[in-house]
C-alpha atoms as a PDB file:
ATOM      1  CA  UNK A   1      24.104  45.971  39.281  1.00  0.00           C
ATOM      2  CA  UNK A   2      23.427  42.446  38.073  1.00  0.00           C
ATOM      3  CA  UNK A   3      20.943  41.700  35.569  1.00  0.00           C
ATOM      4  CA  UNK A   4      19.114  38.052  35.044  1.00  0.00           C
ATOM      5  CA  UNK A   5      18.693  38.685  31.305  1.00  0.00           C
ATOM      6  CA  UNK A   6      16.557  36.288  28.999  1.00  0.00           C
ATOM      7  CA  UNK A   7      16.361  35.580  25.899  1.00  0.00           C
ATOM      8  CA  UNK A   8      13.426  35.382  23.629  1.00  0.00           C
ATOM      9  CA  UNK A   9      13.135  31.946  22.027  1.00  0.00           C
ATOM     10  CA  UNK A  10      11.570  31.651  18.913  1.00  0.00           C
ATOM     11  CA  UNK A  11       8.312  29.582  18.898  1.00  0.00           C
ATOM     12  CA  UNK A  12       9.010  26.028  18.496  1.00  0.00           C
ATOM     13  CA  UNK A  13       6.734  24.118  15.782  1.00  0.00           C
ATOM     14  CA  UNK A  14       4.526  21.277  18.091  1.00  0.00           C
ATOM     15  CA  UNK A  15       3.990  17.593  17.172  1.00  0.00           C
ATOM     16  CA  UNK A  16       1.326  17.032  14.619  1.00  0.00           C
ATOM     17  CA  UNK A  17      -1.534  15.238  16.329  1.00  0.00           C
ATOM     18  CA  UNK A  18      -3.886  12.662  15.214  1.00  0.00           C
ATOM     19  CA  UNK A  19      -7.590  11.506  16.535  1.00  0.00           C
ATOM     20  CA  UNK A  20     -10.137   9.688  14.839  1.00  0.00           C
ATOM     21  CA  UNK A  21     -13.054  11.801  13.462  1.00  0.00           C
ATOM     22  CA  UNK A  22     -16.118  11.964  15.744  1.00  0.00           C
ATOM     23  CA  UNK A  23     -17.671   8.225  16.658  1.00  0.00           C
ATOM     24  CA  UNK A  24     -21.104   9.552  15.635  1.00  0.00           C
ATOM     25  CA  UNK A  25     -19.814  10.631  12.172  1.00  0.00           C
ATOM     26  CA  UNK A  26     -19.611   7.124  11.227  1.00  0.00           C
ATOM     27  CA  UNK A  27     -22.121   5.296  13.387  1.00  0.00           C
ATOM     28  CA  UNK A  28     -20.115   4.081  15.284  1.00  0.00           C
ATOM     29  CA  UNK A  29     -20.560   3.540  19.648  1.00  0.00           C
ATOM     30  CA  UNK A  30     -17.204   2.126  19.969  1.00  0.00           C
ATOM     31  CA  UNK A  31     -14.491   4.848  19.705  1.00  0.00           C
ATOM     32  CA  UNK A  32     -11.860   1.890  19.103  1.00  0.00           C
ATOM     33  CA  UNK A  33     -13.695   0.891  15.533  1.00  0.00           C
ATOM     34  CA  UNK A  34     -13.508   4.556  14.180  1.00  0.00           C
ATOM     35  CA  UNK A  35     -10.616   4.228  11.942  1.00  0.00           C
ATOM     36  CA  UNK A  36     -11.208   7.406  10.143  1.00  0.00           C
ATOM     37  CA  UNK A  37      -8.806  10.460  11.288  1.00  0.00           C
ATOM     38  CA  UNK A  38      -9.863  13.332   9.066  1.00  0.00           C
ATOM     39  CA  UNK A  39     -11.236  14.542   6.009  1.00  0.00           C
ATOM     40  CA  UNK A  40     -11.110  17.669   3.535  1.00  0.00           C
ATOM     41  CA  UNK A  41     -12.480  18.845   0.527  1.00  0.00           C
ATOM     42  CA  UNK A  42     -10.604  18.984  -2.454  1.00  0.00           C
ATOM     43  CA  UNK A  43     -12.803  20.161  -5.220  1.00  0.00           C
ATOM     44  CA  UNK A  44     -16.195  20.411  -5.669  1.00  0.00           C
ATOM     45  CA  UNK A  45     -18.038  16.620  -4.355  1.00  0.00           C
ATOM     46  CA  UNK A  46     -14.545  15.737  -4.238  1.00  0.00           C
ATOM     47  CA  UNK A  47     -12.797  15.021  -0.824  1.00  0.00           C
ATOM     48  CA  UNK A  48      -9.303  13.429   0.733  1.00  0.00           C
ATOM     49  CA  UNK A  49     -10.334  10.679   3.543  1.00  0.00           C
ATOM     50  CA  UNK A  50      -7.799  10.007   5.708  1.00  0.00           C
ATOM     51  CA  UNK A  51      -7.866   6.724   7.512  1.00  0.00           C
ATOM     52  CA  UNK A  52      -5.181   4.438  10.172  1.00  0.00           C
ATOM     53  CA  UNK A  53      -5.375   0.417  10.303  1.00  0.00           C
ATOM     54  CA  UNK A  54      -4.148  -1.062  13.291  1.00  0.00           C
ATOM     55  CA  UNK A  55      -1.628  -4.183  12.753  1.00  0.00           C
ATOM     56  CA  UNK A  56      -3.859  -6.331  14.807  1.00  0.00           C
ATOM     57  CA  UNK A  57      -7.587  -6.089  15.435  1.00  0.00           C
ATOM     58  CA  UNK A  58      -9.777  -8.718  17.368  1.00  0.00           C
ATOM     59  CA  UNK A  59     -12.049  -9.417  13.944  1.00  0.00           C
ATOM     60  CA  UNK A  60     -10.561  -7.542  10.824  1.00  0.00           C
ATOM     61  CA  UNK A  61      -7.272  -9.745  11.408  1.00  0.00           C
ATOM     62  CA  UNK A  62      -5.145 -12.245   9.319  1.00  0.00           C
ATOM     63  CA  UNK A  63      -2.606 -15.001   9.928  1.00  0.00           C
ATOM     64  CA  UNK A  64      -1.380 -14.359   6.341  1.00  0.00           C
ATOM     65  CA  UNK A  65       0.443 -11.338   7.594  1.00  0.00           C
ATOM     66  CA  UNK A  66      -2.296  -8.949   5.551  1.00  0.00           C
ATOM     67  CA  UNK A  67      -4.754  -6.792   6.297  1.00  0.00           C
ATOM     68  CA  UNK A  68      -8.216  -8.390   5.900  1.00  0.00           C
ATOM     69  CA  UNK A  69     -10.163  -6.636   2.646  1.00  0.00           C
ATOM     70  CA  UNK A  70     -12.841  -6.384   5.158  1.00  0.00           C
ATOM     71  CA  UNK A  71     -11.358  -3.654   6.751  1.00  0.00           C
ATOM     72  CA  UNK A  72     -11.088  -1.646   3.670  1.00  0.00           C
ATOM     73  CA  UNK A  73     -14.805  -2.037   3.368  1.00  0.00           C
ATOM     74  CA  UNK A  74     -15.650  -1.156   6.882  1.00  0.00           C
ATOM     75  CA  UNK A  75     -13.305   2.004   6.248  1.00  0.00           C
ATOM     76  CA  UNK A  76     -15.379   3.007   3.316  1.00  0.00           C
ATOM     77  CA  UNK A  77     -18.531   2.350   4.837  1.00  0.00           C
ATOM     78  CA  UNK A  78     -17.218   5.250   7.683  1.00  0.00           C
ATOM     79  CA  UNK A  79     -17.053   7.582   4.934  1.00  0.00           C
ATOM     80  CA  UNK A  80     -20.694   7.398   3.708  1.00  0.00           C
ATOM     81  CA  UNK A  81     -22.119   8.607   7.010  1.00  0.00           C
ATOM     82  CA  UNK A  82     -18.806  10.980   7.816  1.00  0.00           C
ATOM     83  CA  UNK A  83     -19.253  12.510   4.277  1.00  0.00           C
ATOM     84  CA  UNK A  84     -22.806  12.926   4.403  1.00  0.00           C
ATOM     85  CA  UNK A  85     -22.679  14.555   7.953  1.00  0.00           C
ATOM     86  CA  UNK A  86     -19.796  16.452   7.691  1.00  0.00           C
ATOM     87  CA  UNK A  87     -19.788  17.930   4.051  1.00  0.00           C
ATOM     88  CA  UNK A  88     -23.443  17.653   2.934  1.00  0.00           C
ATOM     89  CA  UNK A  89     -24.762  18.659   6.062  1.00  0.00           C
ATOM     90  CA  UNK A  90     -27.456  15.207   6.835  1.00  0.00           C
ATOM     91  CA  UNK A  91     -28.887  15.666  10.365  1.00  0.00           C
ATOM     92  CA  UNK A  92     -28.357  13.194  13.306  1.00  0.00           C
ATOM     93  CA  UNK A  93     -30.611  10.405  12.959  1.00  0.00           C
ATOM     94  CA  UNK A  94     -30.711  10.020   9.284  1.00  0.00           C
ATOM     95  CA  UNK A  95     -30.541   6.414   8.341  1.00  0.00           C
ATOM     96  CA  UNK A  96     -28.145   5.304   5.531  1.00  0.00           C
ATOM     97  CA  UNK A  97     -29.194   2.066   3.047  1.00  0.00           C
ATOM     98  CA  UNK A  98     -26.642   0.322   0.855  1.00  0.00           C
ATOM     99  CA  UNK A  99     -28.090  -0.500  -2.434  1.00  0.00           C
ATOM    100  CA  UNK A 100     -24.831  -1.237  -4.053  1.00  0.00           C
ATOM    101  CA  UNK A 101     -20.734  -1.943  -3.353  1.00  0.00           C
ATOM    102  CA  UNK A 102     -17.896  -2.799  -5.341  1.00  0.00           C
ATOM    103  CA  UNK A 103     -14.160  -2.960  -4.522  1.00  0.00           C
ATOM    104  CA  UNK A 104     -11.416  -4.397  -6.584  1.00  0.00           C
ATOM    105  CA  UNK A 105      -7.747  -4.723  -3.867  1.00  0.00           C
ATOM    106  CA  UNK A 106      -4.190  -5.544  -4.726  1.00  0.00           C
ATOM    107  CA  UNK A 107      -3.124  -8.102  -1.797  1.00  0.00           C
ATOM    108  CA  UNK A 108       0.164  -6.800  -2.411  1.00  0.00           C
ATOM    109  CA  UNK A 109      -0.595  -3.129  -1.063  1.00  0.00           C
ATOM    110  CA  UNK A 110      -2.327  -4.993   2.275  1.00  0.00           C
ATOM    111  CA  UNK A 111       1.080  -6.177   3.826  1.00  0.00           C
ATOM    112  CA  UNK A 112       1.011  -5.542   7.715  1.00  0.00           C
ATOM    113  CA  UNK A 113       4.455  -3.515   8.342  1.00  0.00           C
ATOM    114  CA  UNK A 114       6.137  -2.401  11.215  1.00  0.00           C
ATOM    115  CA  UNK A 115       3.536   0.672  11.902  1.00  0.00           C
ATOM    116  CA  UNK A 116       0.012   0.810  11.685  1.00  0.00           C
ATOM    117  CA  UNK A 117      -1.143   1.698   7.693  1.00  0.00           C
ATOM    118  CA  UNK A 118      -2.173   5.594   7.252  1.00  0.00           C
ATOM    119  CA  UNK A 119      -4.701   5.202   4.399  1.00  0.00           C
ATOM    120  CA  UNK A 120      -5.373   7.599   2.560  1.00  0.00           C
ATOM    121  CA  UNK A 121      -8.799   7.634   0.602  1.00  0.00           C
ATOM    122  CA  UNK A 122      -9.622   9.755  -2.285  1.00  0.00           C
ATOM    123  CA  UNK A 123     -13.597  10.082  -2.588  1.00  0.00           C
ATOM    124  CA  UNK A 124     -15.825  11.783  -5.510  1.00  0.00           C
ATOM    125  CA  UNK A 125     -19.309  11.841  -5.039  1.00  0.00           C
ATOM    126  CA  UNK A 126     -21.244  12.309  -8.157  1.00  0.00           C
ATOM    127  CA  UNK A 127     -25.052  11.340  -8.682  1.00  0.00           C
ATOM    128  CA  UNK A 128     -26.674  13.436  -5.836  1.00  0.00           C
ATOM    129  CA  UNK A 129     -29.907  13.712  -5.435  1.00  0.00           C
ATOM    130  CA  UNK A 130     -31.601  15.956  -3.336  1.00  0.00           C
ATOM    131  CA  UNK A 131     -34.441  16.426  -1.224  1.00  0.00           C
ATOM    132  CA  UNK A 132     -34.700  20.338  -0.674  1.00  0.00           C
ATOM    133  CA  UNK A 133     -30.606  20.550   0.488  1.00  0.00           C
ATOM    134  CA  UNK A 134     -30.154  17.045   2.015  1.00  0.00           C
ATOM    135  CA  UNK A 135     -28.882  14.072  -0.244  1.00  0.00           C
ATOM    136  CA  UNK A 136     -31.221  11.087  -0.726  1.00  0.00           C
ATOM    137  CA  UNK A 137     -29.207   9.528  -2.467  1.00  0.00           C
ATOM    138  CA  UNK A 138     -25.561   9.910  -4.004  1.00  0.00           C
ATOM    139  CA  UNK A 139     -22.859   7.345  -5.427  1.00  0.00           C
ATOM    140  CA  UNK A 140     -19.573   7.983  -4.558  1.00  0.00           C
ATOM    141  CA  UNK A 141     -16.003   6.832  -6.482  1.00  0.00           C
ATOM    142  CA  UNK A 142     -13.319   5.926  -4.222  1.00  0.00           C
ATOM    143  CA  UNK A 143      -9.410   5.182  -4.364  1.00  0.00           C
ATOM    144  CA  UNK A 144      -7.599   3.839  -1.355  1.00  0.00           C
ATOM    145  CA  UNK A 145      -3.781   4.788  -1.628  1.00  0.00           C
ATOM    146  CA  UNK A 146      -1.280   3.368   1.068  1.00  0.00           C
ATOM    147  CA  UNK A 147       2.326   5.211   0.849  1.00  0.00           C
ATOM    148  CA  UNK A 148       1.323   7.140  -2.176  1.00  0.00           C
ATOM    149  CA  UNK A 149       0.381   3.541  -4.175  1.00  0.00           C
ATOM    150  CA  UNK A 150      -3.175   2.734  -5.158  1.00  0.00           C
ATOM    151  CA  UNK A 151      -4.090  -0.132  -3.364  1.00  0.00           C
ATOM    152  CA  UNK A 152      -7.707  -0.509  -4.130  1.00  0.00           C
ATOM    153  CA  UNK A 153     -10.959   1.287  -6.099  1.00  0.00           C
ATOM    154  CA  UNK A 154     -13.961   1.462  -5.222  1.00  0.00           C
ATOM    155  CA  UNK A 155     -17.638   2.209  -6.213  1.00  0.00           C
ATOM    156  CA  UNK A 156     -21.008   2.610  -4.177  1.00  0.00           C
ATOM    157  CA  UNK A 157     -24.348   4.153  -4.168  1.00  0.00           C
ATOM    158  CA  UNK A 158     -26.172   4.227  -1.003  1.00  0.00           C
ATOM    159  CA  UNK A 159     -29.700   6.220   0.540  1.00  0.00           C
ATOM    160  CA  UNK A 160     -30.003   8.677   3.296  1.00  0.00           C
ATOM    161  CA  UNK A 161     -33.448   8.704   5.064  1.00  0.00           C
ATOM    162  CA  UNK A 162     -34.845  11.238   7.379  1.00  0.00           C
ATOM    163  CA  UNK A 163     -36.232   9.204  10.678  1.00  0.00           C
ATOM    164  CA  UNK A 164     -39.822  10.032   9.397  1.00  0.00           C
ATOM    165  CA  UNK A 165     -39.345   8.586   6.211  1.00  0.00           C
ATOM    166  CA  UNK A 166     -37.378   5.358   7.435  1.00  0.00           C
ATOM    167  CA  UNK A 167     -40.438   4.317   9.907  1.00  0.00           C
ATOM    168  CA  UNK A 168     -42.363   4.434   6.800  1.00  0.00           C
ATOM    169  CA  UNK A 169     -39.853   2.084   4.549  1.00  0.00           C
ATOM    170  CA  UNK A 170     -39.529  -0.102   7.712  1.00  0.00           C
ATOM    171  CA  UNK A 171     -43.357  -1.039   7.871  1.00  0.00           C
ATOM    172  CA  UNK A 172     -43.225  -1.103  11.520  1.00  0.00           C
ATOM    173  CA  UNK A 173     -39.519  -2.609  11.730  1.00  0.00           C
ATOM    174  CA  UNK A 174     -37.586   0.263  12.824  1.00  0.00           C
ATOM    175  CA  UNK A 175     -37.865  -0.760  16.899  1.00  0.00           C
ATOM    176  CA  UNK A 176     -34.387  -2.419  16.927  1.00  0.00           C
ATOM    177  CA  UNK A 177     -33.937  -3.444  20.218  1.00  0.00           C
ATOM    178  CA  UNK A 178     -37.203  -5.176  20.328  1.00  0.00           C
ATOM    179  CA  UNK A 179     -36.309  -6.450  16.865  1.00  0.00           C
ATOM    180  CA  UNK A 180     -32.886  -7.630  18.135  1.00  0.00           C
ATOM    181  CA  UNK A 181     -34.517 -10.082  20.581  1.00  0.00           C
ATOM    182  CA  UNK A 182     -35.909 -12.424  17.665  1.00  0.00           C
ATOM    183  CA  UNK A 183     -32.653 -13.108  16.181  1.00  0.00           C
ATOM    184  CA  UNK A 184     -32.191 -15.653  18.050  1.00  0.00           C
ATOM    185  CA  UNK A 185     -33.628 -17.954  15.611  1.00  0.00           C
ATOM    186  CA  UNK A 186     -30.758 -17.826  13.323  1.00  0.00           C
ATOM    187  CA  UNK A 187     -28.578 -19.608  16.067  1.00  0.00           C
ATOM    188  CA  UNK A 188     -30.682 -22.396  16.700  1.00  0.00           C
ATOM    189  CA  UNK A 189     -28.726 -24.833  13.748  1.00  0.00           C
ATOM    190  CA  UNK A 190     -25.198 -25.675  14.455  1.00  0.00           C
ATOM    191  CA  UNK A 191     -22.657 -23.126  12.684  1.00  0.00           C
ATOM    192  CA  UNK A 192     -20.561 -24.035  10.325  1.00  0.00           C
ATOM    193  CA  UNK A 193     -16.649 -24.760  11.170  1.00  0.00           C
ATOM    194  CA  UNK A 194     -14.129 -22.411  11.612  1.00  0.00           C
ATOM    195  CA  UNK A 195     -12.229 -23.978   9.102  1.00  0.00           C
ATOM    196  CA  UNK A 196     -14.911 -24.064   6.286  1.00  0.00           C
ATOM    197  CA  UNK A 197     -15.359 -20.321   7.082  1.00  0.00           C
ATOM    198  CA  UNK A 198     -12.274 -19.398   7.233  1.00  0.00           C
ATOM    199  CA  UNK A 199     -12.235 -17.791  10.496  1.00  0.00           C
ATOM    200  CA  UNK A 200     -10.023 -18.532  13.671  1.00  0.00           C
ATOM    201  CA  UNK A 201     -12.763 -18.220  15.940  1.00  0.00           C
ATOM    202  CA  UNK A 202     -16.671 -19.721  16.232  1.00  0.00           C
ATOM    203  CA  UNK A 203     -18.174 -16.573  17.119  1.00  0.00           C
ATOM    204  CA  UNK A 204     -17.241 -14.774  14.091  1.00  0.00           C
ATOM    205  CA  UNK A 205     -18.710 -17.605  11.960  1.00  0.00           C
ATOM    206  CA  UNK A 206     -22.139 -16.680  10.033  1.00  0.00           C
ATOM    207  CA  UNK A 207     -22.956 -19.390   8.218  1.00  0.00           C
ATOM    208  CA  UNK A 208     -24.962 -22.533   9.337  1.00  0.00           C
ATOM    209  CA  UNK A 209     -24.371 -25.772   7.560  1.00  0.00           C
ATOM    210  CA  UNK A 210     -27.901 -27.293   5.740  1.00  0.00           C
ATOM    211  CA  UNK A 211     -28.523 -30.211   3.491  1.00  0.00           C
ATOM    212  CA  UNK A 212     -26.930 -28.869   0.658  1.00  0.00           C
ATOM    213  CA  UNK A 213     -23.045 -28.644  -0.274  1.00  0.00           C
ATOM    214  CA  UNK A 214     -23.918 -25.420  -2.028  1.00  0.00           C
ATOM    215  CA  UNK A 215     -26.131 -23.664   0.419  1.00  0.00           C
ATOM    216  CA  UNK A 216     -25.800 -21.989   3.690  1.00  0.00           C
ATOM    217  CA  UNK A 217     -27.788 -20.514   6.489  1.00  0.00           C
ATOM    218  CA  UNK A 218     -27.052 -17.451   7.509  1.00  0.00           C
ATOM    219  CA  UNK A 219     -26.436 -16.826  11.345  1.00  0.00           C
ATOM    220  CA  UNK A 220     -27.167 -13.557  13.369  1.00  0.00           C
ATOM    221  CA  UNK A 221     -25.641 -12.908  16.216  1.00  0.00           C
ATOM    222  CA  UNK A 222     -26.987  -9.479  17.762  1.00  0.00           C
ATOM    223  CA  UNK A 223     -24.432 -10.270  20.695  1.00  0.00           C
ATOM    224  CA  UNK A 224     -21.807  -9.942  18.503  1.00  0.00           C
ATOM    225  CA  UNK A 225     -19.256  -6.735  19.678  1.00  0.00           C
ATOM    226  CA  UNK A 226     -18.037  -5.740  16.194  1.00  0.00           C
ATOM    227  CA  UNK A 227     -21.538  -6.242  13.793  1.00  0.00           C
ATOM    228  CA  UNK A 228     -23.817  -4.783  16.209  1.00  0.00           C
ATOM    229  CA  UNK A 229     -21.811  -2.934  18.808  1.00  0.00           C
ATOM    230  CA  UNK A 230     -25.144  -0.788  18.199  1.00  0.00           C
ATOM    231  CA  UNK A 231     -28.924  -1.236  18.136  1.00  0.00           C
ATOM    232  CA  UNK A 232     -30.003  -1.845  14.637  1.00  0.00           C
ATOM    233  CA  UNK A 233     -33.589  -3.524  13.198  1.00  0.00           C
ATOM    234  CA  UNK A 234     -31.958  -5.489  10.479  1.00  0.00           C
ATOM    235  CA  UNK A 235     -28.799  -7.465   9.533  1.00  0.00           C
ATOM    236  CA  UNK A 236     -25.729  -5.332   8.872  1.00  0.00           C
ATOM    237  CA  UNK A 237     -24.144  -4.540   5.476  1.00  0.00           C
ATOM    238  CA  UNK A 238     -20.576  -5.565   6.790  1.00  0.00           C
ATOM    239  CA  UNK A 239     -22.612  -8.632   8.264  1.00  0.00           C
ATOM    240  CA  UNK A 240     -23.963  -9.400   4.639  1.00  0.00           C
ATOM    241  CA  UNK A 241     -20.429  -9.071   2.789  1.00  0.00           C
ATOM    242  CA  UNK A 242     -19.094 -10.784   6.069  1.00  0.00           C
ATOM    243  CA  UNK A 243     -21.389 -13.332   4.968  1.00  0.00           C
ATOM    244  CA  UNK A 244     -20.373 -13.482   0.964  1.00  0.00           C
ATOM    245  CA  UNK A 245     -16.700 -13.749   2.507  1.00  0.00           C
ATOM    246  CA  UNK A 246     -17.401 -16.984   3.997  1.00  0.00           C
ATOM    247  CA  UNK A 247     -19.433 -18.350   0.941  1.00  0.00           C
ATOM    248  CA  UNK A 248     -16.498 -17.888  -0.992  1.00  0.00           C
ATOM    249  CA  UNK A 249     -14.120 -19.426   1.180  1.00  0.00           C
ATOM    250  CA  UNK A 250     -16.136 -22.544   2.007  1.00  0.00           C
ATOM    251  CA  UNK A 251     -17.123 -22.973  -1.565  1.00  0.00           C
ATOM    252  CA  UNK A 252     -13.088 -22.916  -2.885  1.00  0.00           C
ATOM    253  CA  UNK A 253     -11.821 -24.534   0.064  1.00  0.00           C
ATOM    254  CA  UNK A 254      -8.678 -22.360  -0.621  1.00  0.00           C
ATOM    255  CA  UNK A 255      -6.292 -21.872   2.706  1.00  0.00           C
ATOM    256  CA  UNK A 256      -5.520 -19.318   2.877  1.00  0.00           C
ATOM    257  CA  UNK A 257      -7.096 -16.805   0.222  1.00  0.00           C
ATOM    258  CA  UNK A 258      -8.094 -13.671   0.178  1.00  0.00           C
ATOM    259  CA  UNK A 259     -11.249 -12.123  -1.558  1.00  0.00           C
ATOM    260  CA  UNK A 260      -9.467  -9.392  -4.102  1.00  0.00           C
ATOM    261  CA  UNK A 261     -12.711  -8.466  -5.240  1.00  0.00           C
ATOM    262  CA  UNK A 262     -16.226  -8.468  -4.610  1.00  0.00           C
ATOM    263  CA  UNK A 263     -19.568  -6.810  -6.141  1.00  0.00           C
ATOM    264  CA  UNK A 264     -23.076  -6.624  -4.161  1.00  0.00           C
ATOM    265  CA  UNK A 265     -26.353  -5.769  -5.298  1.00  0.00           C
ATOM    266  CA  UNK A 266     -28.568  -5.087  -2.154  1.00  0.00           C
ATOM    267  CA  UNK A 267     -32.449  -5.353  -3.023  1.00  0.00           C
ATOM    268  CA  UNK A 268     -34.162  -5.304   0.561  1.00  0.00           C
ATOM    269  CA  UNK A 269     -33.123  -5.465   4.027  1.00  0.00           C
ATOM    270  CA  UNK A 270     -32.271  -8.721   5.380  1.00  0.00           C
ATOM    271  CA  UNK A 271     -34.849  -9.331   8.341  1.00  0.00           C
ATOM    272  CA  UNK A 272     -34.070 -11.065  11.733  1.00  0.00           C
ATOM    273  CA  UNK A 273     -37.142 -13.124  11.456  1.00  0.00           C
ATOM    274  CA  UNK A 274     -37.158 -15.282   8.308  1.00  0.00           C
ATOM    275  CA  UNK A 275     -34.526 -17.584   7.627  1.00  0.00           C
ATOM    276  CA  UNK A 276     -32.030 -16.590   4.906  1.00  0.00           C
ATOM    277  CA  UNK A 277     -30.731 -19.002   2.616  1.00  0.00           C
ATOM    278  CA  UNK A 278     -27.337 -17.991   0.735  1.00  0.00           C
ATOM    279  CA  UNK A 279     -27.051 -20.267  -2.039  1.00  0.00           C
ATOM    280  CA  UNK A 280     -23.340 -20.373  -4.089  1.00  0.00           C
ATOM    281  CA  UNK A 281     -21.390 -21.524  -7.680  1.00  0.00           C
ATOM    282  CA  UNK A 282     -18.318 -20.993  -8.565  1.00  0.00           C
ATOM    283  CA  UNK A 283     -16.317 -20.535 -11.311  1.00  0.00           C
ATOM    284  CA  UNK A 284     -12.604 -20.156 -12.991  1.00  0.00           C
ATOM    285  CA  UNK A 285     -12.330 -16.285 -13.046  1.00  0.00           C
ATOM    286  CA  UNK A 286     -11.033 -14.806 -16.251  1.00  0.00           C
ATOM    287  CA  UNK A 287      -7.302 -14.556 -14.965  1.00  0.00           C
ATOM    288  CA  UNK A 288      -7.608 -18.524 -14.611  1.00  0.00           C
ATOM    289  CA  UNK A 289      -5.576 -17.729 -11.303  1.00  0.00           C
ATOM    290  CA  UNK A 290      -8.697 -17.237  -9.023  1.00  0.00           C
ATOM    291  CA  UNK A 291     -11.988 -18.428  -8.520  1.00  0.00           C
ATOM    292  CA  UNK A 292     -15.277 -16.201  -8.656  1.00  0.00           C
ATOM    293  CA  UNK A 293     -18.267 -17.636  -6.438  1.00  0.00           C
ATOM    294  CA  UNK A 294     -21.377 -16.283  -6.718  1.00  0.00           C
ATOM    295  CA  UNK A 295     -24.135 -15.758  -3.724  1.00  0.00           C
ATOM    296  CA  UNK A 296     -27.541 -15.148  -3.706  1.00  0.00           C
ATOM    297  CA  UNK A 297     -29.365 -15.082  -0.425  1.00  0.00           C
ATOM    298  CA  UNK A 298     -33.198 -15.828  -0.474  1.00  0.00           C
ATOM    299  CA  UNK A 299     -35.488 -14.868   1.930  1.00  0.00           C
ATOM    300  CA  UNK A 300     -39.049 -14.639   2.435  1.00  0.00           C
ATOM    301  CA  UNK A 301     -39.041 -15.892  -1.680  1.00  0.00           C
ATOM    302  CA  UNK A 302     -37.069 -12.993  -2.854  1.00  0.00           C
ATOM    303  CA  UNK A 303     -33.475 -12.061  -3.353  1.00  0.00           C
ATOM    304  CA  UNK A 304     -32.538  -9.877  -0.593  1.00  0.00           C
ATOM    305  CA  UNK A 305     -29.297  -9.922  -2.517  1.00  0.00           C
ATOM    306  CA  UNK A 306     -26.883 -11.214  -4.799  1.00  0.00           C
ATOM    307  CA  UNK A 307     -23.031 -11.277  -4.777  1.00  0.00           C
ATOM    308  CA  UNK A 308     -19.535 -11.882  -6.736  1.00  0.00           C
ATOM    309  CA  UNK A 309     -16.481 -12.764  -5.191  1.00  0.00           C
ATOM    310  CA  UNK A 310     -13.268 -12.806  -6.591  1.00  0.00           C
ATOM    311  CA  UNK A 311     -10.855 -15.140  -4.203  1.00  0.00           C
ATOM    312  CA  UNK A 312      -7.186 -15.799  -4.545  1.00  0.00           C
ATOM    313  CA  UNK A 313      -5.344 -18.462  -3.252  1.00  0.00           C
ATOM    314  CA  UNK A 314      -2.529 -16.896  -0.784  1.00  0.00           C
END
């Protein structure tokens, strides 16, 4: 009698697969600007980010053949909210609030190869403090490493408010998409150039030319897909350093460069109903290869906050 025999096949090992962490985890609506893909701890308040850059996106993008530094910030800003979700255990609904950000990049780690970059970010929080088991406020050291190479460093310090407590700090501010509606007023002078901004494209430009050589406007565009691809009731942190970007390039009229460096001091939120005036100087940087412009943005007669930039000629 014929048999059919089989025989037993050990279990082949599957392909490894990669998603982005959860949309919400960062604050993010769009599930195409989530460039976070995982995290774990790896001591106590110490954690391993990991993190993919595309080689082309439709803001964070370069004709230098680099990645833009913004996108290192926006990729640390995801792991505030992802961190304080996912390992400290901050509710939904808890509203985060810069009050300070530093990086320091070597251009020469930001080369746009063949493949997309896996990042991979090395984060110790230190600083917490508590309100009963939820932070309300930590700082947090981190070290961006591409192929095993540090590429950048970084250090921030940010708040994390309960909705409650946020209505409060807001005064009355916190409806954003009635808030949204008034920004309009920050579009009504004409933009500065591409060019002077050094951006390819108007709509990313947020600065508005005034009387002065020194001094800008800035612009708020609550249409715009990548700043406010969400409701929010004030102007964006990524906005703001969006903002310091384009200070420094119009002030050293250096094409192309690339800011290598940049430290912000946050003192209040920047409001979509005052006008905010983002004054600038520069000066030779200490490596006498680079420039360092400083920005101060005024509004309502205070410093919502003040800026240095650190920009190399490409």
């Amino acid at each position: 009698m014929n048999m059919l025999a089989t025989a037993a096949r050990s279990p082949q090992p599957g392909p490894i697969l990669t998603t982005t962490v959860a949309r919400e985890y960062v604050h993010r609506a769009a599930v195409s600007e989530v460039f976070l893909t995982g995290w774990e701890r790896t001591d106590h308040d110490a954690f391993r980010v990991t993190a993919q850059w595309p080689r082309f996106h439709s803001f964070y993008a370069d004709d230098a053949g680099i990645y833009d530094p913004m996108l290192l910030c926006e990729t640390i800003r995801q792991t505030f909210p992802l961190l304080a979700h996912a390992a400290y255990a901050m509710p939904m609904g808890y509203a985060l609030s810069w009050s300070r950000f530093h990086y320091s990049v070597n251009p020469q780690g930001l080369d746009i190869r063949e493949e997309p970059a896996e990042i991979e970010l090395r984060v110790r929080c230190n600083d917490i403090q508590l309100h009963r088991t939820i932070p309300a406020r930590m700082s947090m050291h981190v070290e961006a490493f591409r192929d095993q190479q540090l590429i950048a460093v970084s250090e921030t310090r940010f708040g994390c408010h309960a909705p409650n407590v946020y209505q409060r700090l807001r005064r009355g501010r916190h409806d954003a998409r009635t808030l949204m509606k008034t920004a309009g007023a920050s579009l009504a002078d004409a933009p500065a150039s591409p060019a002077q901004a050094g951006r390819p494209r108007l709509r990313d430009v947020v600065l508005s030319q005034t009387d002065s050589t020194d001094a800008w406007q800035l612009r708020i565009d609550t249409a715009h897909p990548i700043f406010f691809d969400h409701p929010l009731d004030h102007a964006p942190g990524m906005l703001l350093l969006e903002a310091v970007r384009q200070c420094a390039h119009a002030t050293t009229e250096a094409t192309p460069s690339i800011v290598t460096g940049l430290d912000i001091t946050f003192n209040q939120y920047v409001e979509f109903d005052a006008a905010c005036l983002l004054r600038t100087f520069a000066g030779v940087a200490s490596d006498q290869t680079s420039t360092t412009v400083s920005v101060e943005a005024h509004q309502n007669d205070t410093v919502a906050f003040s800026a240095l930039a650190n920009v190399l000629p490409l």
